[in-house]
Protein backbone atom coordinates (compact mmCIF):
# COMPACT_ATOMS: atom_id res chain seq x y z
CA UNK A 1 202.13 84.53 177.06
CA UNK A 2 199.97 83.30 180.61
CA UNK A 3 196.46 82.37 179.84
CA UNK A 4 195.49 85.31 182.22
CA UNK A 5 196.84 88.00 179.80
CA UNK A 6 194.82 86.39 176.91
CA UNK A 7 191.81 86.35 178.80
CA UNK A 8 192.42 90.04 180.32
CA UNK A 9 192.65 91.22 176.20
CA UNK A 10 189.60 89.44 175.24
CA UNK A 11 188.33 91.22 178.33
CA UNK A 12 189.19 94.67 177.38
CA UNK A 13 188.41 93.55 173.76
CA UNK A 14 185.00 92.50 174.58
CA UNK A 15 184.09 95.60 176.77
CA UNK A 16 185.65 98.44 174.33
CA UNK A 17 183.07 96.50 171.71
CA UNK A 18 180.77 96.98 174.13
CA UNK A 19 181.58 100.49 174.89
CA UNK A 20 181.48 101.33 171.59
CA UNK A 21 178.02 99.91 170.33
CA UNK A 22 176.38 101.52 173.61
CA UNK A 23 177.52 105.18 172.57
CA UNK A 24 176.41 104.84 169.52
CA UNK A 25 173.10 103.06 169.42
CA UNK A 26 170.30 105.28 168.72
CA UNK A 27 168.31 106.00 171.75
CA UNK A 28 165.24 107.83 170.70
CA UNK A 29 162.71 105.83 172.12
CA UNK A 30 164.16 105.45 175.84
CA UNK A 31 162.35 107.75 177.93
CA UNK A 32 164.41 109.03 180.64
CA UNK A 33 162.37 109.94 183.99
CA UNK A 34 162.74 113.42 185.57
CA UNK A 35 164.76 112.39 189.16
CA UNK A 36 167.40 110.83 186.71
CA UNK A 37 167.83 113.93 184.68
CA UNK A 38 167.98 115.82 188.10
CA UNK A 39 170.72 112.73 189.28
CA UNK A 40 172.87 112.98 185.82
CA UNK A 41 172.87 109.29 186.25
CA UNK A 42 174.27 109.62 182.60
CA UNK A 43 177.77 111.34 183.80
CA UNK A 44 177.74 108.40 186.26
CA UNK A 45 177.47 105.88 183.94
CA UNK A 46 180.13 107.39 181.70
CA UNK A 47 182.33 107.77 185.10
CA UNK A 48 181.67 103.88 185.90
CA UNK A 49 182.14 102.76 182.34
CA UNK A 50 185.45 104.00 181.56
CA UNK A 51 186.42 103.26 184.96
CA UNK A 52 185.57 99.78 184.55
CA UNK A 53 187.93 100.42 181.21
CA UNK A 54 190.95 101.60 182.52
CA UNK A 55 191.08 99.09 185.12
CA UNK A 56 190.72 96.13 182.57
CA UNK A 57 193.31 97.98 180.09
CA UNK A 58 195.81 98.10 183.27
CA UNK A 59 195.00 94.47 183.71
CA UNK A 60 195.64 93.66 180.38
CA UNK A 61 198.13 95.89 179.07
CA UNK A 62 200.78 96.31 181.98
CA UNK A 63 203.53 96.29 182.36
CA UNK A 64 203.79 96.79 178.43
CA UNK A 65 201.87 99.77 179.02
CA UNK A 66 201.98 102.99 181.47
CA UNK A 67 199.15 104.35 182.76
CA UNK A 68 199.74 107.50 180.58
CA UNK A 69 198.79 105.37 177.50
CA UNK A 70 196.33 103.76 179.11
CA UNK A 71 194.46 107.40 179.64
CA UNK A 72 195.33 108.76 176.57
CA UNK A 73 194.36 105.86 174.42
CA UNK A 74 191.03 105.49 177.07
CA UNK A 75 190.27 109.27 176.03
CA UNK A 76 190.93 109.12 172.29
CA UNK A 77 188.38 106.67 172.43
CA UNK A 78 185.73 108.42 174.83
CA UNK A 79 186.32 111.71 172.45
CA UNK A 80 185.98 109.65 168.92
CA UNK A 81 183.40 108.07 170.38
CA UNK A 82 181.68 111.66 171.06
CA UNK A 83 182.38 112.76 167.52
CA UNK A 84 180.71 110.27 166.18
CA UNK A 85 177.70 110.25 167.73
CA UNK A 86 177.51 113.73 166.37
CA UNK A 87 177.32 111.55 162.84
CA UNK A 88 174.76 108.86 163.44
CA UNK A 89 171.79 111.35 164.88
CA UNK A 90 173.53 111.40 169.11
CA UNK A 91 174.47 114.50 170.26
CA UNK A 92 177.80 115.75 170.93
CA UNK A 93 178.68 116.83 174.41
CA UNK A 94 181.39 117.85 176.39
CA UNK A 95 180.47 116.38 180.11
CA UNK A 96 180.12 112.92 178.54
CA UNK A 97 183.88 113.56 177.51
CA UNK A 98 184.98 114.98 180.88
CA UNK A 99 183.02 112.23 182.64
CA UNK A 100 184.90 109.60 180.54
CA UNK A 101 188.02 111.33 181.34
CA UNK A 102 187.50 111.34 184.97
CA UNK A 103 186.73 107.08 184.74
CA UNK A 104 189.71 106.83 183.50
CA UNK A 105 191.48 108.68 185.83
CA UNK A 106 189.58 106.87 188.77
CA UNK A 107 189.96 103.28 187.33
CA UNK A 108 193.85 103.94 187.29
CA UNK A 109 194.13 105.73 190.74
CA UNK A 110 192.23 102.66 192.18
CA UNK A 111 194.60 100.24 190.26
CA UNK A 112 197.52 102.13 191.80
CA UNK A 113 195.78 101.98 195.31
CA UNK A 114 194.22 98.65 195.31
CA UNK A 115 195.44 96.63 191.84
C-alpha cells in the first residue's frame, strides 16, 4: 500500500475522531447569538462537516469502496451520532441528521465532478 492511502486513513481516522468528540461534547455554556439562530449556521456546519467526510472517505477508501458505502456508512455515523447525544444530555434532532445526509451527498457529487 502507497504512503498516500495511509495518510488519507489516518486522515479520515483523525477527522471521524474529531467528528465524533464535537457531537458529543456538552455545550451548555456556549451562548449562541440571535443572527446565527436566524442563519442555522448549525445545519451549515453539519452540511460542511460531513462534506469534508465523504470527500476524505472517497480519498481514502476508493476504489475498495463505492460511493454507496461511503454514504451509508457516513450516515450510520451522523444518525448514531444523533442517538447518542440524546444519552449524554444533547438533544436529538432530525435536521442535524438530514443536514449530515446532504454533506455527504455533496462531498461525493463534488468528488465525482471535481475528485
Amino acid at each position: 500500500m502507497c504512503i498516500y492511502k495511509n495518510r488519507s486513513r489516518l486522515q479520515i481516522g483523525l477527522y471521524t475522531v474529531l467528528i465524533v468528540v464535537l457531537s458529543l461534547a456538552r455545550i451548555d455554556n456556549v451562548e449562541r447569538s440571535a443572527w446565527l439562530d436566524q442563519l442555522e449556521m448549525d445545519k451549515v456546519v453539519h452540511v460542511a462537516m460531513y462534506s469534508l467526510w465523504s470527500c476524505l472517505a472517497w480519498r481514502a477508501w476508493a476504489p475498495m469502496w463505492s460511493k454507496v458505502q461511503i454514504f451509508t456508512t457516513g450516515s450510520l455515523i451522523g444518525w448514531g451520532l444523533e442517538v447518542v447525544q440524546a444519552q449524554v444530555g444533547r438533544d436529538f434532532d432530525w435536521a442535524d441528521g438530514v443536514a449530515n445526509m446532504l454533506g455527504l451527498l455533496l462531498g461525493l457529487w463534488a468528488v465525482n465532478k471535481w475528485g
